[in-house]
C-alpha atoms as a PDB file:
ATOM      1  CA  UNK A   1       0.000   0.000   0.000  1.00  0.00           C
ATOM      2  CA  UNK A   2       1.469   3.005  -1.059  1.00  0.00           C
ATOM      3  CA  UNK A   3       0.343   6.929  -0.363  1.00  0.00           C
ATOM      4  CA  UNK A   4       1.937   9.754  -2.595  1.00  0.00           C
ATOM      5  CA  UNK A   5       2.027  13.009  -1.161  1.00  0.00           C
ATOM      6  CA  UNK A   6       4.301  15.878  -2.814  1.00  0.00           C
ATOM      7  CA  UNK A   7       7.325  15.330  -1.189  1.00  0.00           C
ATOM      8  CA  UNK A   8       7.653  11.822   0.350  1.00  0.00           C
ATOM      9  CA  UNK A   9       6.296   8.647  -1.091  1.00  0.00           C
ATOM     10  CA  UNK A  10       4.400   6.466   2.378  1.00  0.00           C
ATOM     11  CA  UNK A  11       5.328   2.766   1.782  1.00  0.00           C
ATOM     12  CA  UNK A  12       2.612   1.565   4.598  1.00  0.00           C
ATOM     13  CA  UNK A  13       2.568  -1.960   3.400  1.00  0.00           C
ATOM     14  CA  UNK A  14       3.885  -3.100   6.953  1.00  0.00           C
ATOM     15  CA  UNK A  15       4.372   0.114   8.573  1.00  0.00           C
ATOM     16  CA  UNK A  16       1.682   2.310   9.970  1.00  0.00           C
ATOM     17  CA  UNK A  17       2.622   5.756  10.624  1.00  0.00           C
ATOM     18  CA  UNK A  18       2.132   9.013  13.194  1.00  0.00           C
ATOM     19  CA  UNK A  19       0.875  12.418  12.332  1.00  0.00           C
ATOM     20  CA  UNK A  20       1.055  14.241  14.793  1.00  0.00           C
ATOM     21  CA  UNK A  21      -1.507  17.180  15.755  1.00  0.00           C
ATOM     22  CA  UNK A  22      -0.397  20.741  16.237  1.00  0.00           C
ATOM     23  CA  UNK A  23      -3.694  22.441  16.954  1.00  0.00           C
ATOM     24  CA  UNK A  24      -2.876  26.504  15.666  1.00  0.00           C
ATOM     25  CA  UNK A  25      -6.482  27.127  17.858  1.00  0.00           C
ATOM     26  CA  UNK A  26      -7.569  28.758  21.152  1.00  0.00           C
ATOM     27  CA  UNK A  27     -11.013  26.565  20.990  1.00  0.00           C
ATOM     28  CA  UNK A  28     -10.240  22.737  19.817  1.00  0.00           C
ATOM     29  CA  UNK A  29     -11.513  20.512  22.579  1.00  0.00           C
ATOM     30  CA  UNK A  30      -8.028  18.991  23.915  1.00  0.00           C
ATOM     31  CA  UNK A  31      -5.358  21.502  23.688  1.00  0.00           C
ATOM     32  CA  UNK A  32      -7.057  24.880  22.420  1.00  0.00           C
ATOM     33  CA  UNK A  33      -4.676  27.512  23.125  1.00  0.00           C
ATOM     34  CA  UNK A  34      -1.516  25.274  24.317  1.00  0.00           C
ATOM     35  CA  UNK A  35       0.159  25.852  20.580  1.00  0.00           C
ATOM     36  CA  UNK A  36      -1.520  29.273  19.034  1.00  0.00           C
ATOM     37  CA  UNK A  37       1.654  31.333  19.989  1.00  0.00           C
ATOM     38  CA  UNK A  38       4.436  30.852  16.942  1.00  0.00           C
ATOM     39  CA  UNK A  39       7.349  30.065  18.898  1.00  0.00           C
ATOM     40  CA  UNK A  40       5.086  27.356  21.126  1.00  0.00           C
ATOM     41  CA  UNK A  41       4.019  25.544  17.647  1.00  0.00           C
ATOM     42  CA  UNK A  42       6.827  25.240  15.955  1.00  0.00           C
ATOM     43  CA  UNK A  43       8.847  23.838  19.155  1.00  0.00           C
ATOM     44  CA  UNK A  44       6.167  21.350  19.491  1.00  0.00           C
ATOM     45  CA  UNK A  45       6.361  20.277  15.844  1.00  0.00           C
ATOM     46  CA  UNK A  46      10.122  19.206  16.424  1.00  0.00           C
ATOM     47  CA  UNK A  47       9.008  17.739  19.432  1.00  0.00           C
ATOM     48  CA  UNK A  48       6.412  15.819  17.826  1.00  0.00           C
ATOM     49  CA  UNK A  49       9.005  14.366  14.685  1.00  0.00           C
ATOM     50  CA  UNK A  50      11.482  13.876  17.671  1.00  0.00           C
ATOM     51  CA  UNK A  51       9.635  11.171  19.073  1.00  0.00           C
ATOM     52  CA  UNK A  52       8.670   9.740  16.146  1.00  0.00           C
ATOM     53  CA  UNK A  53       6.078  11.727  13.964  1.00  0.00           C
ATOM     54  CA  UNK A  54       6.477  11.392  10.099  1.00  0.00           C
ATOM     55  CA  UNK A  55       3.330  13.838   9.237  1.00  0.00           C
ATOM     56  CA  UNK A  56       2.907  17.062  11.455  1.00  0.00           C
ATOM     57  CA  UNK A  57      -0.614  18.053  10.595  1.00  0.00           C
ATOM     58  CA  UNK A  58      -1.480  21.703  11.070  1.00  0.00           C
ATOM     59  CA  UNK A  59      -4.754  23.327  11.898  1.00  0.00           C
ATOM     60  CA  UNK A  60      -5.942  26.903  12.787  1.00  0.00           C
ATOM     61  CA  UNK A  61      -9.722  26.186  13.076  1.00  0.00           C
ATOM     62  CA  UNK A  62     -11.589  23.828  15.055  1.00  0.00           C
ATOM     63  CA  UNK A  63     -13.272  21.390  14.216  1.00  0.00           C
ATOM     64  CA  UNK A  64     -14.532  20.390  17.809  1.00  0.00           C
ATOM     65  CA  UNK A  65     -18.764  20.135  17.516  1.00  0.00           C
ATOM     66  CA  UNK A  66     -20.095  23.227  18.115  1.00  0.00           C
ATOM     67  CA  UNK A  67     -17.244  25.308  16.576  1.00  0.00           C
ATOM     68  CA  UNK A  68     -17.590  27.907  14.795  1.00  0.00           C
ATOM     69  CA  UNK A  69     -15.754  28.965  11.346  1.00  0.00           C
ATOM     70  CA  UNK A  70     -12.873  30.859  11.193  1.00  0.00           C
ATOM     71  CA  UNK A  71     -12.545  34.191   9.216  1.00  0.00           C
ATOM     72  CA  UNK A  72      -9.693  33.133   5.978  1.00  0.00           C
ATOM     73  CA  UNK A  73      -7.418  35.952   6.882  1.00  0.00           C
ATOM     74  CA  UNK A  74      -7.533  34.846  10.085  1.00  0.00           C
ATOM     75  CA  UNK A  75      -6.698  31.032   9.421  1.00  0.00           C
ATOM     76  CA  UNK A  76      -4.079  32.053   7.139  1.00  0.00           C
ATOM     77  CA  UNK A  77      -2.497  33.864   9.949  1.00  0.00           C
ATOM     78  CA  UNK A  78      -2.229  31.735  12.368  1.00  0.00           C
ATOM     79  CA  UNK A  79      -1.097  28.835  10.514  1.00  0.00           C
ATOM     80  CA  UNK A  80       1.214  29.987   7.313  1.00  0.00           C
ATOM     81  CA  UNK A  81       4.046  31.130   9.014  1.00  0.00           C
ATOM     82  CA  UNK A  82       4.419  27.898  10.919  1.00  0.00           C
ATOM     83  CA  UNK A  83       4.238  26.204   8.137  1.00  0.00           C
ATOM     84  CA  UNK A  84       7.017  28.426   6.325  1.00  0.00           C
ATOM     85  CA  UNK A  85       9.259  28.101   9.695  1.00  0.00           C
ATOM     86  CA  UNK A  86       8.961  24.526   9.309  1.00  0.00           C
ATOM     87  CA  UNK A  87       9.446  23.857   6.090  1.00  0.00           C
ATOM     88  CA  UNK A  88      13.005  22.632   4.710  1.00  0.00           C
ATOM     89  CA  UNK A  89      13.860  22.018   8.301  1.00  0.00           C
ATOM     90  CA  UNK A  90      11.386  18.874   9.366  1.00  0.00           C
ATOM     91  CA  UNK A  91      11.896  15.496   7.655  1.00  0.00           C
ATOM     92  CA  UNK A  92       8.173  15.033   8.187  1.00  0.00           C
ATOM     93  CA  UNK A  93       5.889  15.746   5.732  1.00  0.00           C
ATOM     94  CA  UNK A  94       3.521  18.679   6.558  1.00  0.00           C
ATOM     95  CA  UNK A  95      -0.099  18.424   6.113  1.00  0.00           C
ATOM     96  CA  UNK A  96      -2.599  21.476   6.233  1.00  0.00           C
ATOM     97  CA  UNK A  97      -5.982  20.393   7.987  1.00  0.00           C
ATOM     98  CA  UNK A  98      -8.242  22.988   6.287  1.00  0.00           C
ATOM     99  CA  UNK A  99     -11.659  22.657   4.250  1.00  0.00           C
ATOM    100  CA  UNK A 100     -10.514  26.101   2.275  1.00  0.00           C
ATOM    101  CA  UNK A 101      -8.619  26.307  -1.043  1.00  0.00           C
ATOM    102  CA  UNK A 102      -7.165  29.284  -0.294  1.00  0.00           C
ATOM    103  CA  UNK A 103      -5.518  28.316   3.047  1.00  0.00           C
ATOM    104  CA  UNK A 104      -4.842  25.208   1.036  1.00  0.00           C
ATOM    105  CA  UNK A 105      -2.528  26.519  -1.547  1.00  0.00           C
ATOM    106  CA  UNK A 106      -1.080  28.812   0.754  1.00  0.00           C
ATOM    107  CA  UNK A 107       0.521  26.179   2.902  1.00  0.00           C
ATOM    108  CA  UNK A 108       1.223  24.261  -0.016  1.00  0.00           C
ATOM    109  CA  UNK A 109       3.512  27.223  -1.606  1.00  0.00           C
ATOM    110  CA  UNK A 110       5.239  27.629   1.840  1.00  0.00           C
ATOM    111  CA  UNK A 111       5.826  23.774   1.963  1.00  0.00           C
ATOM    112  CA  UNK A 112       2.642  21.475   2.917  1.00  0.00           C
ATOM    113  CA  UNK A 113       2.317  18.071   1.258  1.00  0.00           C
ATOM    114  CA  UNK A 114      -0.532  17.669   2.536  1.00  0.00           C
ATOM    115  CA  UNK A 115      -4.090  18.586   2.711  1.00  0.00           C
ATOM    116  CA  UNK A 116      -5.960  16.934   5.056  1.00  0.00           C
ATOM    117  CA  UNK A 117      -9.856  17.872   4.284  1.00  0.00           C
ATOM    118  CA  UNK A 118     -12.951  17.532   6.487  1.00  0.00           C
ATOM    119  CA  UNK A 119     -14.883  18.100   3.924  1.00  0.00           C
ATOM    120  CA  UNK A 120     -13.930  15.339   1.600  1.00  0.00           C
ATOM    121  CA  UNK A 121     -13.283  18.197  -1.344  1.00  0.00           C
ATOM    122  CA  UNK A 122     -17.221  19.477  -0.961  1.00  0.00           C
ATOM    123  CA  UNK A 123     -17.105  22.737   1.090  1.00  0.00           C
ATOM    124  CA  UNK A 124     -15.066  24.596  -1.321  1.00  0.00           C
ATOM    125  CA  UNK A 125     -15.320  24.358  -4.960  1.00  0.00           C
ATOM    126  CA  UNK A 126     -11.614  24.933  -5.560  1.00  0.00           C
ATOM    127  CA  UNK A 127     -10.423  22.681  -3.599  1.00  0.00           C
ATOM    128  CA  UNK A 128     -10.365  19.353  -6.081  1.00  0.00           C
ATOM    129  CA  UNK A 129      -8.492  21.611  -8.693  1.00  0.00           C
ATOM    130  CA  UNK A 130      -6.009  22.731  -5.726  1.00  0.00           C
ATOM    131  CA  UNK A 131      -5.356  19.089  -4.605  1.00  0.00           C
ATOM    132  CA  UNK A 132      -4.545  17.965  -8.466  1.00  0.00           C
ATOM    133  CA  UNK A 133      -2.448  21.015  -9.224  1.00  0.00           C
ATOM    134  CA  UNK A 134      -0.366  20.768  -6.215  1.00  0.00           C
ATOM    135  CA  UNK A 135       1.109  17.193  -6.401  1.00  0.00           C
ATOM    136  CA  UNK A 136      -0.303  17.288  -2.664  1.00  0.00           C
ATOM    137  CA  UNK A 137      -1.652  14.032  -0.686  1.00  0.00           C
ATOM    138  CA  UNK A 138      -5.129  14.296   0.332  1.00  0.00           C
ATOM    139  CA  UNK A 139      -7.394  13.106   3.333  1.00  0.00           C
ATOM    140  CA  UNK A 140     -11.393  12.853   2.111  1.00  0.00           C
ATOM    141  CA  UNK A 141     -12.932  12.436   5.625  1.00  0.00           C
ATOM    142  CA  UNK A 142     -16.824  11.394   6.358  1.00  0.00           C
ATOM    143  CA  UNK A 143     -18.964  13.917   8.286  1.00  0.00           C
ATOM    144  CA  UNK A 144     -22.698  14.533   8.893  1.00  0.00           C
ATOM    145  CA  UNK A 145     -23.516  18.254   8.420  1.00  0.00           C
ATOM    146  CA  UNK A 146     -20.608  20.753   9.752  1.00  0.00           C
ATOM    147  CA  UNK A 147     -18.926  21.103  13.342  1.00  0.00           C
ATOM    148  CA  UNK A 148     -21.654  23.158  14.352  1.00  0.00           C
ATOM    149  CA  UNK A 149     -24.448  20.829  13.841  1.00  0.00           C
ATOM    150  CA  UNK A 150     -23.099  17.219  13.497  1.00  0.00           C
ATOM    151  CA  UNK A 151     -23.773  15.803  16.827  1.00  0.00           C
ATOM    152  CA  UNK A 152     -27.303  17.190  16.650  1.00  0.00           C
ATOM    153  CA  UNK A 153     -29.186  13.720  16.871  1.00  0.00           C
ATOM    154  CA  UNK A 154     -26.968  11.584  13.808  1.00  0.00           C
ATOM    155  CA  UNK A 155     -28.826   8.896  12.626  1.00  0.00           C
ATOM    156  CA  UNK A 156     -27.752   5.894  10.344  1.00  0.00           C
ATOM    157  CA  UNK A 157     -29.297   2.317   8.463  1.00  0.00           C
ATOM    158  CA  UNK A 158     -25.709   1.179   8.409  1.00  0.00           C
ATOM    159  CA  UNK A 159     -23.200   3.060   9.190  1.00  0.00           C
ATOM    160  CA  UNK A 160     -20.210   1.074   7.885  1.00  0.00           C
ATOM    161  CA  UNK A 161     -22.192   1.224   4.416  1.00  0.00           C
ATOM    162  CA  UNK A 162     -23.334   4.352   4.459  1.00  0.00           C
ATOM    163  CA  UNK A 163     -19.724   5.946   4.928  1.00  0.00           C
ATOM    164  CA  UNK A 164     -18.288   3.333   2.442  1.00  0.00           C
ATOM    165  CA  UNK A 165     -20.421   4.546   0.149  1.00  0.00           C
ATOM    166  CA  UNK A 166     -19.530   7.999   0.761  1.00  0.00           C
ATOM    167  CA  UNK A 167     -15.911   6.989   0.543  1.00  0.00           C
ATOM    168  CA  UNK A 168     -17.080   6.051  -2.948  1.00  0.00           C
ATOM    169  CA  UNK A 169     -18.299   9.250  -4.144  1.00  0.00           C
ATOM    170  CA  UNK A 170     -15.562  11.156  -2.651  1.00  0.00           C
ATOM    171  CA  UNK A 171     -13.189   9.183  -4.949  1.00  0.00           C
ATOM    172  CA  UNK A 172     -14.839   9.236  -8.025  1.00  0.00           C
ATOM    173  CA  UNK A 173     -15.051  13.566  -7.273  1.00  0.00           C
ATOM    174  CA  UNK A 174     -10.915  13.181  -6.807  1.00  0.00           C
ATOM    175  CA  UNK A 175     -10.822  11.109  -9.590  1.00  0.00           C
ATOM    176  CA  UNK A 176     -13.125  12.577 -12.322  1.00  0.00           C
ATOM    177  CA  UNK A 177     -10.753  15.787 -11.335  1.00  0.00           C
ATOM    178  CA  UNK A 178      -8.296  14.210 -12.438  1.00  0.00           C
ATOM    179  CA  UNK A 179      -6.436  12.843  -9.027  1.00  0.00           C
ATOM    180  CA  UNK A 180      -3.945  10.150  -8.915  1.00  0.00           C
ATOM    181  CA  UNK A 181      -5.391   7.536  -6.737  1.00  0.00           C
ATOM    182  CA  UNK A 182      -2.229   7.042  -4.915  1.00  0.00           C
ATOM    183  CA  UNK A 183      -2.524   9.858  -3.540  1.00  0.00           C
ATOM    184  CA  UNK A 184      -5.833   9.344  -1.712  1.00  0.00           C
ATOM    185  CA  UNK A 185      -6.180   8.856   2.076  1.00  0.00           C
ATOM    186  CA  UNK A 186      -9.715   7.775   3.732  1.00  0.00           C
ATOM    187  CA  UNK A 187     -10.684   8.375   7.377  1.00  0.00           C
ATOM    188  CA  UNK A 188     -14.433   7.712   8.939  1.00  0.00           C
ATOM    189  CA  UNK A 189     -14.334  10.797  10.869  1.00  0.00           C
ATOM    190  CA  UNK A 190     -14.985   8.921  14.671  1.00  0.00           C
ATOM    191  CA  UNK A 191     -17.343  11.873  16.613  1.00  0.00           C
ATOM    192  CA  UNK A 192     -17.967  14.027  13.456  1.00  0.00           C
ATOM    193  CA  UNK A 193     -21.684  12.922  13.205  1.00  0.00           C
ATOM    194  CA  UNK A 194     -21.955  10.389  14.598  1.00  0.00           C
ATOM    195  CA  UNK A 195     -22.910   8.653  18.052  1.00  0.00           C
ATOM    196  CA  UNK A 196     -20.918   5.942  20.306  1.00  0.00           C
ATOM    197  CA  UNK A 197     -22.322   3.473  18.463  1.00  0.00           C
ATOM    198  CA  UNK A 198     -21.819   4.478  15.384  1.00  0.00           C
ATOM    199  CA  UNK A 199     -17.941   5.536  16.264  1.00  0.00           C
ATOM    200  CA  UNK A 200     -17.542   1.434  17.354  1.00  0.00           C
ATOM    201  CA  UNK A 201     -19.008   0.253  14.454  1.00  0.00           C
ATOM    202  CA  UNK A 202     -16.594   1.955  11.712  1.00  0.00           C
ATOM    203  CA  UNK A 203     -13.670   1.336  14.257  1.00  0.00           C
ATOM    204  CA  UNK A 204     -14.231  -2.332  14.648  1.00  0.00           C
ATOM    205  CA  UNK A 205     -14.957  -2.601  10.293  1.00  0.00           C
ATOM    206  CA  UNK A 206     -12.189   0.038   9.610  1.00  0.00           C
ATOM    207  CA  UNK A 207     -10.688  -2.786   7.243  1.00  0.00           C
ATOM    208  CA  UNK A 208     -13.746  -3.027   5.032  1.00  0.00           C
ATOM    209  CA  UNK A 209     -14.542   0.774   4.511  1.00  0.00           C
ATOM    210  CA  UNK A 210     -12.734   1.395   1.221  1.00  0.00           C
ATOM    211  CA  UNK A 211     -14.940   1.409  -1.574  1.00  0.00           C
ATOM    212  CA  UNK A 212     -14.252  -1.853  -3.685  1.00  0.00           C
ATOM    213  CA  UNK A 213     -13.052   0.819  -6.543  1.00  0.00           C
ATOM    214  CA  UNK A 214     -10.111   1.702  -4.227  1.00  0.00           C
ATOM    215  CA  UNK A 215      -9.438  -1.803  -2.307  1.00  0.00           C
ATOM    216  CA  UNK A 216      -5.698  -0.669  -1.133  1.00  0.00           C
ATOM    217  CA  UNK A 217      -5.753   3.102   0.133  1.00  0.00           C
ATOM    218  CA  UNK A 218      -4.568   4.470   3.329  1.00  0.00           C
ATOM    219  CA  UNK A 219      -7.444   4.463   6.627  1.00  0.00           C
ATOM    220  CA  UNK A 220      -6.719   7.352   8.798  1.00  0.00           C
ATOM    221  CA  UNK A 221      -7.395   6.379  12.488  1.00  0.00           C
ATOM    222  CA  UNK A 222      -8.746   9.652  14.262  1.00  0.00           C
ATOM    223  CA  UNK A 223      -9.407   9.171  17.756  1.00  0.00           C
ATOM    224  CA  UNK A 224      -6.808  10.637  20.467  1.00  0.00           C
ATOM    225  CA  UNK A 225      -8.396  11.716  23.261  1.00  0.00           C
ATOM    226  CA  UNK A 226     -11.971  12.017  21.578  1.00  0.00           C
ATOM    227  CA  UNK A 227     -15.203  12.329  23.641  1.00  0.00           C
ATOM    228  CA  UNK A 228     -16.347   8.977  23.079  1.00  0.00           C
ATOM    229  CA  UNK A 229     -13.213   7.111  24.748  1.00  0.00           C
ATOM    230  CA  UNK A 230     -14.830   9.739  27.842  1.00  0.00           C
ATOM    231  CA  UNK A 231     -18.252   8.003  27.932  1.00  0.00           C
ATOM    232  CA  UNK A 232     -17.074   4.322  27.700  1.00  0.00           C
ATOM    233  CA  UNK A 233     -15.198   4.967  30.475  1.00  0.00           C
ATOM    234  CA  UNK A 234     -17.532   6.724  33.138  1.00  0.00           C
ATOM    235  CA  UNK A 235     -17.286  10.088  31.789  1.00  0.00           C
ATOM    236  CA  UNK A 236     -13.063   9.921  31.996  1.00  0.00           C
ATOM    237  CA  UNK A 237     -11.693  13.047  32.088  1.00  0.00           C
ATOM    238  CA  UNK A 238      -9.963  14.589  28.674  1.00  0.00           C
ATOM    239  CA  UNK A 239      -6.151  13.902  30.792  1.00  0.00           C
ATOM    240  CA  UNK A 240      -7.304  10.481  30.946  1.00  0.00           C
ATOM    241  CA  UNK A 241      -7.952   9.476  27.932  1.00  0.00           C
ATOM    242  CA  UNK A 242      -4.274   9.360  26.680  1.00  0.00           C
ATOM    243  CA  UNK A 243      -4.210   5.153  27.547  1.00  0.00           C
ATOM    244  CA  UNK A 244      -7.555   4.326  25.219  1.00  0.00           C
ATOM    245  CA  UNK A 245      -6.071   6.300  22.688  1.00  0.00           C
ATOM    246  CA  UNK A 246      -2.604   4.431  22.946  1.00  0.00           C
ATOM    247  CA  UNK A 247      -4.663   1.104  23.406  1.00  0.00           C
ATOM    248  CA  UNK A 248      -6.706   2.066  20.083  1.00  0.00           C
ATOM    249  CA  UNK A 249      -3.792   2.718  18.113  1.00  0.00           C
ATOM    250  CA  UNK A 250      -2.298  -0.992  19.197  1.00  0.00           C
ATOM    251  CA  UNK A 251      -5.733  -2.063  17.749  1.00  0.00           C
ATOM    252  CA  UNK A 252      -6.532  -0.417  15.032  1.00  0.00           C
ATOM    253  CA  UNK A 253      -3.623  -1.024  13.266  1.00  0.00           C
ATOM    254  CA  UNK A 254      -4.362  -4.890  13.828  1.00  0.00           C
ATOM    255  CA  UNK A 255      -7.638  -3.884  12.401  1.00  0.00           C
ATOM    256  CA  UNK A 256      -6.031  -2.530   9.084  1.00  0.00           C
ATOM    257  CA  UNK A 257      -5.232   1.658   9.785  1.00  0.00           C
ATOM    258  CA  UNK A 258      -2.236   2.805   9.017  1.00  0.00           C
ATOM    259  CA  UNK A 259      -1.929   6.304   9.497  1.00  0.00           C
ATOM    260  CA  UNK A 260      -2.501   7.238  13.058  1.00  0.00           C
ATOM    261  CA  UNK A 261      -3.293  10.921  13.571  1.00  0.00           C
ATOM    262  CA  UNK A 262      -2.572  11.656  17.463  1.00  0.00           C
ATOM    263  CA  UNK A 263      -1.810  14.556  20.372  1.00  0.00           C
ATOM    264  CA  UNK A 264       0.930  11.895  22.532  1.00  0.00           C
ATOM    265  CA  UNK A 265       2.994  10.852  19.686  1.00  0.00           C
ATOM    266  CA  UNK A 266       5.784   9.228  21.133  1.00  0.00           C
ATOM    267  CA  UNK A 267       3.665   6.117  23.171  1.00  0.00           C
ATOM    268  CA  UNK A 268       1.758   5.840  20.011  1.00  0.00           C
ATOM    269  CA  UNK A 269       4.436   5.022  18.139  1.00  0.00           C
ATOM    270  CA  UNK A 270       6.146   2.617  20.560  1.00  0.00           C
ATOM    271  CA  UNK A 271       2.466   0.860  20.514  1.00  0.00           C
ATOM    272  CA  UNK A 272       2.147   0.941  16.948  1.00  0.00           C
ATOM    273  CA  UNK A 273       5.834  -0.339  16.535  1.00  0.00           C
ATOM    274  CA  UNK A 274       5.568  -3.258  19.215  1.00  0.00           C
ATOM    275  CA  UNK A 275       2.045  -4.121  17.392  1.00  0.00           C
ATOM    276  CA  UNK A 276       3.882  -4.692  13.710  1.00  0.00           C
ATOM    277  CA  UNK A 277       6.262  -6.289  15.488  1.00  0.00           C
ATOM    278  CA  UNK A 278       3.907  -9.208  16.712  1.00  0.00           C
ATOM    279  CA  UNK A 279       1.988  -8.885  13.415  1.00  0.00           C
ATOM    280  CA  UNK A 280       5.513  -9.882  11.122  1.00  0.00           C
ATOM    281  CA  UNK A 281       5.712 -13.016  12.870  1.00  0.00           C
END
């Protein structure tokens, strides 16, 4: 299984790998405000590819439910120059975690590879044609209305076919815009829509949710520190949910994800690593 972004070529036929989340936000639900100073973020992106990050993935909107959208200008300054300090100096590849072109291309001139889209390529027009002109790796995520409204009451027949299916459509968009499939991520978007339930159910089929099409691409696994891993375990606290998160990545990668997009990078690698280990034999 191969995943080409525009500067690194992911071989992650036996070996999952870390992105690492550096939250450029004073509102995302675990660290809003930890990172949104310059000098904080771009220490904690060498932190990050210090213990073992390959993809730092930047953001300056949340995405938590509720959230409200960011102004462009705004986004674009919070998050371009961090990705222009960074750039030429990680060996990670940097991905841009916006559902706007312009913010897009921006971090893509200053040095993204990456565009990592909650939107799946619908909530701007321009964003297909940005992905294809750039050379730039994408991420089509599933999601039930926006941040503001998708935990409103979701409701699904089957979940695990109803987000395959969208997985389906989102390629053939990528592709009849002339994408390479290679580089084409998927991930089910755990808590963006959807209910406990409904979270379990893609988790536990994550293997099975590429659309027959596209039988080999890269599953995202999205789900450090989320709320859910708080209800399954008597309303844990957001500090506690760091061991379910390093326990999911351990499974999920069993399961069939490979890219792992976490806040605690290094113990998800180690888990990740000690899990292939056991999985070669």
């Amino acid at each position: 299984m191969l995943w080409q972004t525009k500067h690194r070529l992911f071989d992650l036929s036996s070996r999952g790998v870390v992105m690492g989340i550096l939250n450029l936000t004073l509102d995302s639900f675990s660290d809003g405000g930890k990172f949104f100073s310059h000098e904080a973020a771009v220490a904690h992106a060498f932190e990050m590819e210090a213990a073992g990050a390959e993809i730092i993935d930047i953001g300056g909107e949340s995405t938590r439910p509720g959230s409200h959208p960011v102004p462009l200008e705004e986004e674009l300054r919070r998050v371009i120059p961090v990705v222009e300090a960074l750039a030429g100096k990680l060996k990670a590849e940097i991905s841009i975690d916006t559902s706007k072109a312009a913010v897009a291309r921006a971090a893509l001139e200053a040095g993204a590879g990456i565009i990592n889209d909650i939107t799946a390529l619908r909530g701007d027009p321009e964003m297909a044609h940005t992905v294809v002109a750039s050379g730039a790796g994408v991420v089509l995520m599933h999601m039930r209305g926006t941040p503001r409204t998708m935990q409103q009451a979701p409701e699904y027949g089957d979940v695990v076919a109803e987000v395959r299916d969208f997985f389906r459509q989102s390629a053939a968009l990528a592709l009849g815009s002339g994408l390479d499939p290679l580089r084409i991520a998927f991930d089910p978007g755990p808590g963006f829509g959807k209910l406990v339930e409904h979270n379990l159910a893609l988790l536990a089929h994550v293997g099975a949710l590429c659309p027959p099409e596209m039988p080999d691409r890269p599953m995202v696994w999205a789900v450090s520190r989320k709320n859910f891993l708080g209800k399954l375990n008597h309303d844990m606290a957001l500090e506690q949910r760091f061991w379910p998160t390093v326990a999911l990545t351990s499974l999920g990668r069993e399961l069939g994800a490979t890219v792992f997009r976490v806040h605690d990078v290094r113990a998800n690698v180690e888990a990740l690593r000690m899990t292939e280990a056991i999985l070669a034999q």
